[in-house]
Protein backbone atom coordinates (compact mmCIF):
# COMPACT_ATOMS: atom_id res chain seq x y z
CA UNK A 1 14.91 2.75 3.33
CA UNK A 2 14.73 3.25 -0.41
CA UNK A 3 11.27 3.58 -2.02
CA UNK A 4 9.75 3.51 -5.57
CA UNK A 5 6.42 3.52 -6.90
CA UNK A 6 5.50 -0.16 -6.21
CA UNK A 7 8.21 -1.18 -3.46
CA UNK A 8 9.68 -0.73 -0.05
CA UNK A 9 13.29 -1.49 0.88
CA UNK A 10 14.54 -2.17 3.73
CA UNK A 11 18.58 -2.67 3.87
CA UNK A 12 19.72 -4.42 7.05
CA UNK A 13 23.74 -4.83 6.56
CA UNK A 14 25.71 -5.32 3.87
CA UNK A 15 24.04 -8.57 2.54
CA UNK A 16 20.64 -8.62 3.48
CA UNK A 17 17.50 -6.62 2.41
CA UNK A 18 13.84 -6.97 2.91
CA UNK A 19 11.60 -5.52 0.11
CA UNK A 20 7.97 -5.51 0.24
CA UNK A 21 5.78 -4.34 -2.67
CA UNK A 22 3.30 -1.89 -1.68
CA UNK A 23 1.12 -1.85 -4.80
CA UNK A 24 -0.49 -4.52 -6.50
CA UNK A 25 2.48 -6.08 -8.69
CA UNK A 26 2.97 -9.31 -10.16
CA UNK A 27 6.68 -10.78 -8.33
CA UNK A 28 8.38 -10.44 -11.87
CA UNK A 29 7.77 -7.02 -12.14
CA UNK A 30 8.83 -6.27 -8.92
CA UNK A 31 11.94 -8.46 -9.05
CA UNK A 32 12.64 -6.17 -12.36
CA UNK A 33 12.13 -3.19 -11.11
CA UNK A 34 14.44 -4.14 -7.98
CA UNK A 35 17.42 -5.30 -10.36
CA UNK A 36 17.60 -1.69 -11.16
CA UNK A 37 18.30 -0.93 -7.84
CA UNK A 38 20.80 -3.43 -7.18
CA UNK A 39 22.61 -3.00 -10.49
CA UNK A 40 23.23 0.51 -9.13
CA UNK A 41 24.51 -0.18 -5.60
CA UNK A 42 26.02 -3.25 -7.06
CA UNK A 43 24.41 -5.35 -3.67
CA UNK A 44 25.18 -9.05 -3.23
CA UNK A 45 23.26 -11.17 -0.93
CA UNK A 46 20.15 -12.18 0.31
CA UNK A 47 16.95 -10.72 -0.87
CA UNK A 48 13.79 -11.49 0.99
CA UNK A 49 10.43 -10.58 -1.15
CA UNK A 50 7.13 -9.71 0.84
CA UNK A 51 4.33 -9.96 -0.98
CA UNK A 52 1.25 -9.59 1.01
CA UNK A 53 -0.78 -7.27 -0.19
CA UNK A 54 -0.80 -9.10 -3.34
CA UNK A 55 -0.72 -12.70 -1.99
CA UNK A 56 -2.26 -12.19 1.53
CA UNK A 57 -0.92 -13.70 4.91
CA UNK A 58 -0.62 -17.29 3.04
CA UNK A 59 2.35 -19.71 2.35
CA UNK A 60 2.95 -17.53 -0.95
CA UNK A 61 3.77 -14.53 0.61
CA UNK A 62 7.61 -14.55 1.15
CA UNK A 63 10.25 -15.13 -1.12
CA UNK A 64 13.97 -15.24 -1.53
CA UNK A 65 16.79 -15.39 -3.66
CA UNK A 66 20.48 -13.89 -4.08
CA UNK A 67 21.49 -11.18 -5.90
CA UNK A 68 25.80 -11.11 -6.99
CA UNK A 69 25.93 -7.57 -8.04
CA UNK A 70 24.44 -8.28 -11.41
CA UNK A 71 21.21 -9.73 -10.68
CA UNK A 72 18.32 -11.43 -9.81
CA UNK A 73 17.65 -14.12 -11.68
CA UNK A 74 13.51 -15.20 -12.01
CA UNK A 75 14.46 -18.99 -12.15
CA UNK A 76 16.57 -18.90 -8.81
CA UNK A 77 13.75 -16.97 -6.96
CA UNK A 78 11.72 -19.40 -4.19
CA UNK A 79 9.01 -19.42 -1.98
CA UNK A 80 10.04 -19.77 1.85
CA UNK A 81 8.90 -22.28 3.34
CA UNK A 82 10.22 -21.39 6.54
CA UNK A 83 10.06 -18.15 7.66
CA UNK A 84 12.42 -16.92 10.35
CA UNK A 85 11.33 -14.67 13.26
CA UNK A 86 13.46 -11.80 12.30
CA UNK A 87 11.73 -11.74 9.15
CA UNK A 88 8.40 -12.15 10.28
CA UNK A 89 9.61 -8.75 12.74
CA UNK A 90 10.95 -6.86 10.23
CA UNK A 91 7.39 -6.97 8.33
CA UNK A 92 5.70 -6.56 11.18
CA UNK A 93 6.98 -3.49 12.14
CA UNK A 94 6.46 -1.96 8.50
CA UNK A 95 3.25 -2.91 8.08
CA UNK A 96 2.51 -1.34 11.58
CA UNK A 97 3.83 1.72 10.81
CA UNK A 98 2.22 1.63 6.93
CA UNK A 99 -1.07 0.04 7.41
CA UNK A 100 -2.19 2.15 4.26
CA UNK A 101 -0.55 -0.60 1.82
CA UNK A 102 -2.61 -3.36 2.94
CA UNK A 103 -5.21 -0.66 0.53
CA UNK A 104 -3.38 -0.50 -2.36
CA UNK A 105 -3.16 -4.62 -3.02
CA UNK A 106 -5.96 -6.87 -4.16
CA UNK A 107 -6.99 -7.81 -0.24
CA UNK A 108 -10.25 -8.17 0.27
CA UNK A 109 -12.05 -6.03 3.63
CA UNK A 110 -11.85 -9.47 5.65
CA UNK A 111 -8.27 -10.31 4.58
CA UNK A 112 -6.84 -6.80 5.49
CA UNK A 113 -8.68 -6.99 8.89
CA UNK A 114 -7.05 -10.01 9.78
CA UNK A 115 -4.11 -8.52 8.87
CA UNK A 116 -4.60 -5.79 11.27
CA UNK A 117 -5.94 -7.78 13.96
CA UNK A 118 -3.24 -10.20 13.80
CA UNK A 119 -0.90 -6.92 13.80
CA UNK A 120 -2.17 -5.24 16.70
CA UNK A 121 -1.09 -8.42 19.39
């Protein structure tokens, strides 16, 4: 797992990583400060952006787009609309373990207990 200051990642394989922002961050910040990343390990594939602690457990929390060992590019960046179950796992089991970053967002109390409740079924 690499970490920074406002981000999580989480590599998978060769071509797929999950990163989740664990500080209050607008997405084009984060995708900028994740092209430095990927410039340096020269990654292609897909990316997978959670953004809950800024968005909350809404239709604007994930996002994806492709990175082809140069970069991200803003414009190709969407919101999924359909989430698959591995994904939804993979935060999951983050968030379980780092329930502290659900803090560090702009969640309100009732939002991050939901989050927690829904978390501990």
């Amino acid at each position: 797992m690499i970490n920074s200051n406002i981000y999580d990642v989480i590599r998978f394989n060769n071509n797929f990583i999950y990163v989740i922002a664990n500080t209050n961050v607008l997405l084009s910040e984060l995708i900028s400060e994740v092209n430095s990343d990927i410039i340096r390990e020269q990654f292609q594939g897909t990316i997978v952006f959670d953004m809950i602690i800024v968005n909350g457990n809404n239709k604007r929390r994930f996002f994806q787009s492709f990175a082809d060992n140069d970069s991200i590019k803003f414009k190709n960046v969407e919101i999924m609309n359909f989430v698959p179950s591995e994904i939804i796992d993979i935060s999951n089991n983050y968030l379980r373990k780092h329930l502290d970053i659900l803090n560090q967002g702009g969640l309100s109390q009732y939002e991050i207990k939901k989050i927690k409740d829904s978390l501990a079924n």
